[in-house]
C-alpha atoms as a PDB file:
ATOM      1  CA  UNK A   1     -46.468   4.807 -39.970  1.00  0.00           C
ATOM      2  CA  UNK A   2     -46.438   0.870 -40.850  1.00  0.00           C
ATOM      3  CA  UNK A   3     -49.285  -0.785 -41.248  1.00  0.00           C
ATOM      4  CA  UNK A   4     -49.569  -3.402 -38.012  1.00  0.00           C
ATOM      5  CA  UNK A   5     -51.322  -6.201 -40.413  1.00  0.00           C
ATOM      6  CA  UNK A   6     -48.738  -5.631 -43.528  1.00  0.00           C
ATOM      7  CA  UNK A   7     -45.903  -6.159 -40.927  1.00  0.00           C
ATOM      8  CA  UNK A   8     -47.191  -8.861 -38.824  1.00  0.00           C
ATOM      9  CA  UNK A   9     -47.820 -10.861 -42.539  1.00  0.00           C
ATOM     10  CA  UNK A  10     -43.673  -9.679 -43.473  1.00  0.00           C
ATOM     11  CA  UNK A  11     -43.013 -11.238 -39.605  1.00  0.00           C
ATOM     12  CA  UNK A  12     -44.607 -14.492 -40.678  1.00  0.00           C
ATOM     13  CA  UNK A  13     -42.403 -14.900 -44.036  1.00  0.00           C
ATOM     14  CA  UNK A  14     -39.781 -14.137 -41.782  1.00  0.00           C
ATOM     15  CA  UNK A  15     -38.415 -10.980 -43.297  1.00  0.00           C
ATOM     16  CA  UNK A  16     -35.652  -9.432 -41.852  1.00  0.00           C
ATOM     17  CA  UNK A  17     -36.809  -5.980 -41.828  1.00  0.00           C
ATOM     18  CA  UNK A  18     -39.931  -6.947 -40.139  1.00  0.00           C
ATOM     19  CA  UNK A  19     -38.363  -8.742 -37.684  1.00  0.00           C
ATOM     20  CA  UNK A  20     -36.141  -5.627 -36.848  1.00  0.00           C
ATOM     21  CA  UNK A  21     -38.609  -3.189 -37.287  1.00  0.00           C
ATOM     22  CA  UNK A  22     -40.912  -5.107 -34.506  1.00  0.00           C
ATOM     23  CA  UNK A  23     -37.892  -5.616 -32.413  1.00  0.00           C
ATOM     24  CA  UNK A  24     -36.825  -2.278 -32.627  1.00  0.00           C
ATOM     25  CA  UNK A  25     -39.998  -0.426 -31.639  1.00  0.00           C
ATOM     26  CA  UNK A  26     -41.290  -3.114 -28.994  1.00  0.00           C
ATOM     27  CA  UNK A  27     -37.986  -3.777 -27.843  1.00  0.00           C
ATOM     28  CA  UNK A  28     -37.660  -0.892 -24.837  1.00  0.00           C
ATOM     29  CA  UNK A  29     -41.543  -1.094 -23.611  1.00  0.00           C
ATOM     30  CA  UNK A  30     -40.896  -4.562 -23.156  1.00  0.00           C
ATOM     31  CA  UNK A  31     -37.804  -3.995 -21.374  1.00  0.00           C
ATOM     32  CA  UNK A  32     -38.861  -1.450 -19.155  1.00  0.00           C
ATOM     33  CA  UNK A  33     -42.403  -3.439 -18.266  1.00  0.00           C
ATOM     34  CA  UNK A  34     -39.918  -6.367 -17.517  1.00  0.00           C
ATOM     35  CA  UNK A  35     -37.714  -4.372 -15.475  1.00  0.00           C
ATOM     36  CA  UNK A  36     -40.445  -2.815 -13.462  1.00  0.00           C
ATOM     37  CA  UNK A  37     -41.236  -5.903 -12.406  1.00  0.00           C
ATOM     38  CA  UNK A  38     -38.205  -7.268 -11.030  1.00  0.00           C
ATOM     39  CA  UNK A  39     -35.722  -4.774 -10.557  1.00  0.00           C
ATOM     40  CA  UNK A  40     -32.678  -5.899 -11.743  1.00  0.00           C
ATOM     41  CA  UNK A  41     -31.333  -4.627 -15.413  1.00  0.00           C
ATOM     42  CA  UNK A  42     -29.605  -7.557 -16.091  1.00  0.00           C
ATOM     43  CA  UNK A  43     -32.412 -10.082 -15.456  1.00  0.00           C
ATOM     44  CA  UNK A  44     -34.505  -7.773 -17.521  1.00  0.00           C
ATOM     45  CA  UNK A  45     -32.321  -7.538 -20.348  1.00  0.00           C
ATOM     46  CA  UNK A  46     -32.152 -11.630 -20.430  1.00  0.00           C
ATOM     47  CA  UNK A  47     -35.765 -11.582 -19.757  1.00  0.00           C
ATOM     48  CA  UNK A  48     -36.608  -9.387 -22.778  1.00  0.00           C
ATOM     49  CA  UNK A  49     -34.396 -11.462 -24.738  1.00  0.00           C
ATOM     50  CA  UNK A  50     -36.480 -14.408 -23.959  1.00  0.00           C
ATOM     51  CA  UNK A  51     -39.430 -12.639 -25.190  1.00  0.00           C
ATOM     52  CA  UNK A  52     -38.007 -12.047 -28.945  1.00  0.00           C
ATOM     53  CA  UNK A  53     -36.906 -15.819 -29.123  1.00  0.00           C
ATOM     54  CA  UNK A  54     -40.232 -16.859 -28.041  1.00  0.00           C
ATOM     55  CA  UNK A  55     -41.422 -14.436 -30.805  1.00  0.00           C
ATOM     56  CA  UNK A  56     -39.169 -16.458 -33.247  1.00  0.00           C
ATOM     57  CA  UNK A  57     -39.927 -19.740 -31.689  1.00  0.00           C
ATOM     58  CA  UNK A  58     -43.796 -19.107 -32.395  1.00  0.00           C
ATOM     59  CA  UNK A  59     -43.551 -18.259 -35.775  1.00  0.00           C
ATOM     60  CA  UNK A  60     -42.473 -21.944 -36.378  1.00  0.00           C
ATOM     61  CA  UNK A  61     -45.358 -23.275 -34.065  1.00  0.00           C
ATOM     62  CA  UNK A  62     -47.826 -20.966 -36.045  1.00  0.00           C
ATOM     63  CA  UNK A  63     -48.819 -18.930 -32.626  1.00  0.00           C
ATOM     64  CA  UNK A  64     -47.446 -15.657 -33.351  1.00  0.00           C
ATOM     65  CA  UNK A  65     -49.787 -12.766 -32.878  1.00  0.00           C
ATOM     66  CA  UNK A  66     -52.703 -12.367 -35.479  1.00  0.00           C
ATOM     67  CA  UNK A  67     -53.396  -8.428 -34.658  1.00  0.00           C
ATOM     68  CA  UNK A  68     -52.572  -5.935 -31.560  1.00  0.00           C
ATOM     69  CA  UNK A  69     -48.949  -7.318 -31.673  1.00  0.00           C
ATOM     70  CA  UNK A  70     -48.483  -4.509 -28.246  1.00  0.00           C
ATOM     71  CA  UNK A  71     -50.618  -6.619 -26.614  1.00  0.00           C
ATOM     72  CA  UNK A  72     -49.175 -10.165 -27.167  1.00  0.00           C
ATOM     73  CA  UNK A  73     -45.988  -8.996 -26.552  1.00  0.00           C
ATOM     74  CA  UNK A  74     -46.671  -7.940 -23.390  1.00  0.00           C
ATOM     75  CA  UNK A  75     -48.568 -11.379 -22.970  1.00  0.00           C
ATOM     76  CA  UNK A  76     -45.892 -13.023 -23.352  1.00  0.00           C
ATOM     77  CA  UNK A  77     -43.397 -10.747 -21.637  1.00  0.00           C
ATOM     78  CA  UNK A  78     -45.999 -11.502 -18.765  1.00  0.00           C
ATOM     79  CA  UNK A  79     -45.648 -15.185 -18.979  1.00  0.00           C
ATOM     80  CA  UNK A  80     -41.774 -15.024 -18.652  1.00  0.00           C
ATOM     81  CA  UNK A  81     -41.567 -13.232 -15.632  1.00  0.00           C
ATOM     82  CA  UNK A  82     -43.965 -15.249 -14.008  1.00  0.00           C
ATOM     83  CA  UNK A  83     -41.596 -18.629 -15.082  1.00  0.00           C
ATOM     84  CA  UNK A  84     -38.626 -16.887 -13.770  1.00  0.00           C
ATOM     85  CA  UNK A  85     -40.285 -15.757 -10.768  1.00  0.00           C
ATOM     86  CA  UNK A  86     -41.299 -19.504 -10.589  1.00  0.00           C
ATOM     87  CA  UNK A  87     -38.293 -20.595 -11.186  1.00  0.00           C
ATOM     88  CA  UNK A  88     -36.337 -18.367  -8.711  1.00  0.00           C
ATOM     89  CA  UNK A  89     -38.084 -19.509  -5.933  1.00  0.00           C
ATOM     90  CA  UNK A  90     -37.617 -22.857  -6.446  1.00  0.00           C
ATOM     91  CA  UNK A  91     -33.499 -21.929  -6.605  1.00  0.00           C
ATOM     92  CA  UNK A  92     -33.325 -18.109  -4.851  1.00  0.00           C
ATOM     93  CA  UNK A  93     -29.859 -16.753  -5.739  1.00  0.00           C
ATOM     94  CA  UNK A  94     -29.099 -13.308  -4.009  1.00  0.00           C
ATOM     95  CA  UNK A  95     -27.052 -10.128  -6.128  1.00  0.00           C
ATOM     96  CA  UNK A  96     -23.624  -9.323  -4.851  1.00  0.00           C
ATOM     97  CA  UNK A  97     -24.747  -5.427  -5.120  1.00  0.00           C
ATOM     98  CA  UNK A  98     -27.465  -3.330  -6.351  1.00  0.00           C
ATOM     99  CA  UNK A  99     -26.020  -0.674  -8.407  1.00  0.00           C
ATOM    100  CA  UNK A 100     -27.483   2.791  -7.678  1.00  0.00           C
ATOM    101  CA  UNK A 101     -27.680   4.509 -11.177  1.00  0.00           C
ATOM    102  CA  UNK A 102     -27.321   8.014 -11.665  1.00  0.00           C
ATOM    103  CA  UNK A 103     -30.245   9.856 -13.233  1.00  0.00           C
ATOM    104  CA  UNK A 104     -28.159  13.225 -13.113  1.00  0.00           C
ATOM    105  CA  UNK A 105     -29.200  14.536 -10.227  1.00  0.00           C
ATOM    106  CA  UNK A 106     -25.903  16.287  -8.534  1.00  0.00           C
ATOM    107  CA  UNK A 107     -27.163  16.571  -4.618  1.00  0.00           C
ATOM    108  CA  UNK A 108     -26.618  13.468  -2.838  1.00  0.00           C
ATOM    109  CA  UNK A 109     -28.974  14.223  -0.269  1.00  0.00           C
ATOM    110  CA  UNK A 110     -31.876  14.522  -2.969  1.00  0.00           C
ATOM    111  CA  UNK A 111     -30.598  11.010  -5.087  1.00  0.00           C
ATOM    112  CA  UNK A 112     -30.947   9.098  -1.498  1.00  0.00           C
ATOM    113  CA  UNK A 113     -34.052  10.555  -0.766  1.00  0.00           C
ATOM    114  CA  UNK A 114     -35.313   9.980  -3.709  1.00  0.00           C
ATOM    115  CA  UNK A 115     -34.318   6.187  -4.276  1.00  0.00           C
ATOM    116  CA  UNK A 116     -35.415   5.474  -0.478  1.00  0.00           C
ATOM    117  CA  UNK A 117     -38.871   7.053  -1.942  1.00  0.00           C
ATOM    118  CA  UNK A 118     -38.278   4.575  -4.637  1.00  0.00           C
ATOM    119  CA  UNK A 119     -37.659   1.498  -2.266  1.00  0.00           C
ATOM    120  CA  UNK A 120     -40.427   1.719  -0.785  1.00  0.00           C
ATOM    121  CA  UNK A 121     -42.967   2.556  -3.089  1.00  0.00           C
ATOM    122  CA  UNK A 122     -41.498  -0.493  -4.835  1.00  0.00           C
ATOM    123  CA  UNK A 123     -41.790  -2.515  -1.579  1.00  0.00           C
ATOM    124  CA  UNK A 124     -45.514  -1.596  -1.059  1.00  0.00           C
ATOM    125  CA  UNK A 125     -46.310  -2.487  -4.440  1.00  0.00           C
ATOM    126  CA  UNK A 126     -44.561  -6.017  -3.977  1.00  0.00           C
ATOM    127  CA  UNK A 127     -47.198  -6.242  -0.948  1.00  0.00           C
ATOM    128  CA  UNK A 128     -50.357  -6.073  -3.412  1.00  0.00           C
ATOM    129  CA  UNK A 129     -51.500  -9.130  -5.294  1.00  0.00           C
ATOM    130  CA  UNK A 130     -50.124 -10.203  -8.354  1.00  0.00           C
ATOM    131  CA  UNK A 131     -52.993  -9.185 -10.272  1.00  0.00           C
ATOM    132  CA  UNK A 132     -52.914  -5.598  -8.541  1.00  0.00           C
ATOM    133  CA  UNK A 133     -49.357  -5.718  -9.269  1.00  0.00           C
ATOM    134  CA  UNK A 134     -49.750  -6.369 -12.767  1.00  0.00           C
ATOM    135  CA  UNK A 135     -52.312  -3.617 -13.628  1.00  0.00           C
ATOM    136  CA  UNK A 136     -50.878  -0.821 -11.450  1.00  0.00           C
ATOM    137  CA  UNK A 137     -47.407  -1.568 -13.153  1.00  0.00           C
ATOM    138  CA  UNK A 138     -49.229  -2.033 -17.118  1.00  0.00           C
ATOM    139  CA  UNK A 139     -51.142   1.050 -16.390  1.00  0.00           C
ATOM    140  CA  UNK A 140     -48.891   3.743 -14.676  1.00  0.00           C
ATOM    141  CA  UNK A 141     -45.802   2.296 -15.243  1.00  0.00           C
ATOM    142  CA  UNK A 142     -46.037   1.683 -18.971  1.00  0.00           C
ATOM    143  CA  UNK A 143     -48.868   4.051 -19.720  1.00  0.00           C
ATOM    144  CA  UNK A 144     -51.129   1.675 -21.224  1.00  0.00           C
ATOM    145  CA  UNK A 145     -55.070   2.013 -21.528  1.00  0.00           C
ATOM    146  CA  UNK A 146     -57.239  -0.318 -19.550  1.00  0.00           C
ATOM    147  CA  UNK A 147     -58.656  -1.773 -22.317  1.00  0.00           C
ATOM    148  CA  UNK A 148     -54.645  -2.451 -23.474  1.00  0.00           C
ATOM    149  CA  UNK A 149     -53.788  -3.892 -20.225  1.00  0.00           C
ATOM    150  CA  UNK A 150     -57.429  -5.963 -20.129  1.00  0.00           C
ATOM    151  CA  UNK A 151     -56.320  -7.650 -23.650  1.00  0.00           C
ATOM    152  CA  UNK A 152     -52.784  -8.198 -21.821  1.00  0.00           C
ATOM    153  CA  UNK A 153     -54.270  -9.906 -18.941  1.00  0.00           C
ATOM    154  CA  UNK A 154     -56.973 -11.227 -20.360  1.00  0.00           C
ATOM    155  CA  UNK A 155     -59.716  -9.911 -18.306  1.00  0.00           C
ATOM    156  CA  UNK A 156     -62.343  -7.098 -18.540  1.00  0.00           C
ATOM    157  CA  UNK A 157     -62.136  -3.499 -18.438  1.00  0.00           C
ATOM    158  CA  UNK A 158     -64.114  -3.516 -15.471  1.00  0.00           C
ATOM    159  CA  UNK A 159     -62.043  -5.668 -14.164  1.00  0.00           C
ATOM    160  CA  UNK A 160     -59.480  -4.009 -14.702  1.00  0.00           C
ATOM    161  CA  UNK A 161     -60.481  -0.822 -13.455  1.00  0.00           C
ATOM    162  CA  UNK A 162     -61.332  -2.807 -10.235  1.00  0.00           C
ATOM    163  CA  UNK A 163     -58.164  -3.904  -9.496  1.00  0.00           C
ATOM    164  CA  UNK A 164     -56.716  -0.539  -9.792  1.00  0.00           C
ATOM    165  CA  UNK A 165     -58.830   0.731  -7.687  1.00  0.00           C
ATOM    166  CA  UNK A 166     -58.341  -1.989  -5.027  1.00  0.00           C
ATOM    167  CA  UNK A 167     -54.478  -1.567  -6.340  1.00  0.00           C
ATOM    168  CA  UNK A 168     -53.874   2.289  -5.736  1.00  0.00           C
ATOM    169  CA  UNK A 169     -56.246   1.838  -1.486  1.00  0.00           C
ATOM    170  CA  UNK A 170     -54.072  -0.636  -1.004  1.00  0.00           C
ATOM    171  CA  UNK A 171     -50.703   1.651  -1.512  1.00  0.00           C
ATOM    172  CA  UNK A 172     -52.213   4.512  -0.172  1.00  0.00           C
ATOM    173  CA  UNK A 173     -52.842   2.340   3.139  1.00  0.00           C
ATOM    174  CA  UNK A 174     -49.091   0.500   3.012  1.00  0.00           C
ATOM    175  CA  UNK A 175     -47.866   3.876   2.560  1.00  0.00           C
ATOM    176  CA  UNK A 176     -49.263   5.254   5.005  1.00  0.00           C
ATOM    177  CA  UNK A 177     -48.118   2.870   7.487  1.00  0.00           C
ATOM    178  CA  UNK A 178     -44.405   3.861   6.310  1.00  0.00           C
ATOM    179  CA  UNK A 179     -44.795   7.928   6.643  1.00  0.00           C
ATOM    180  CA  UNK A 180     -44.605   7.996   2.608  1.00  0.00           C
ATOM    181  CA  UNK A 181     -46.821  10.668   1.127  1.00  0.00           C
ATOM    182  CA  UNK A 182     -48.908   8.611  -1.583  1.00  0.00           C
ATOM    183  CA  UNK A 183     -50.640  11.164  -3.022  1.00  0.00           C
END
């Protein structure tokens, strides 16, 4: 196991290793947080990309993270999709396709079923606010305590546990309305 302070003090000489090592284990949560968020692999892999450089770019500024390195990663992953959401609806740009990826399921029938499912769980949760959004994503999507995602988003547990509560009526009501068992 390495020790979180040891490594963050290596990250801030600027050692390789360090570097790599933090890349390396933050590197897919990151991803997958940013992907759950806006659906498209590609933007996601750019977008976590963003979030290392940022990473290097604060270690000149003196910013980087002083403990719970998790935590400010996820801060900042935060902050870029929220620019590129910005910045996407000030120039909206539409796919030519959105790839359907196998997950080995062999039954077609099951596979559509299952990304329709998908859809519109994914739809409802678009519907919530972006603070619902946020926690019902940090929580069940990446796994992450409430007091994690209350240090992410910078708010209380309580808080926190409000919103998820508001966050989880609200999809069980937009679900609902679209015959999707939520439960």
């Amino acid at each position: 196991m390495i020790d979180e302070a040891s490594l963050l003090q290596r990250a801030r000489e600027r050692d390789p290793a360090a570097l790599a090592a933090i890349y390396d284990t933050h590197a897919p949560k990151i991803y997958a947080y940013i992907y759950r968020h806006i659906r498209d692999p590609h933007r996601a892999e750019d977008l976590t990309s963003t979030v290392f450089l940022k990473m290097l770019e604060s270690l000149d500024k003196n910013k980087f993270a002083r403990d719970r390195l998790q935590s400010w990663l996820y801060r900042v992953a935060h902050n870029v999709i929220v620019d590129d959401v910005r910045y996407r609806q000030r120039r909206p740009t539409q796919t030519l396709y959105d790839a359907i990826e196998s997950d080995g399921e062999d039954d077609p029938a099951i596979l559509v079923e299952k990304r329709i499912k998908e859809k519109l769980i994914w739809d409802a949760i678009q519907q919530l606010t972006e603070n619902q959004k946020n926690v019902i994503i940090l929580r069940f999507g990446e796994g992450l305590t409430a007091p994690q995602v209350a240090q992410i988003l910078d708010k209380t547990e309580e808080a926190v546990r409000a919103l998820q509560r508001r966050g989880l009526s609200n999809l069980r009501k937009i679900l609902s309305q679209t015959q999707i068992d939520a439960t």
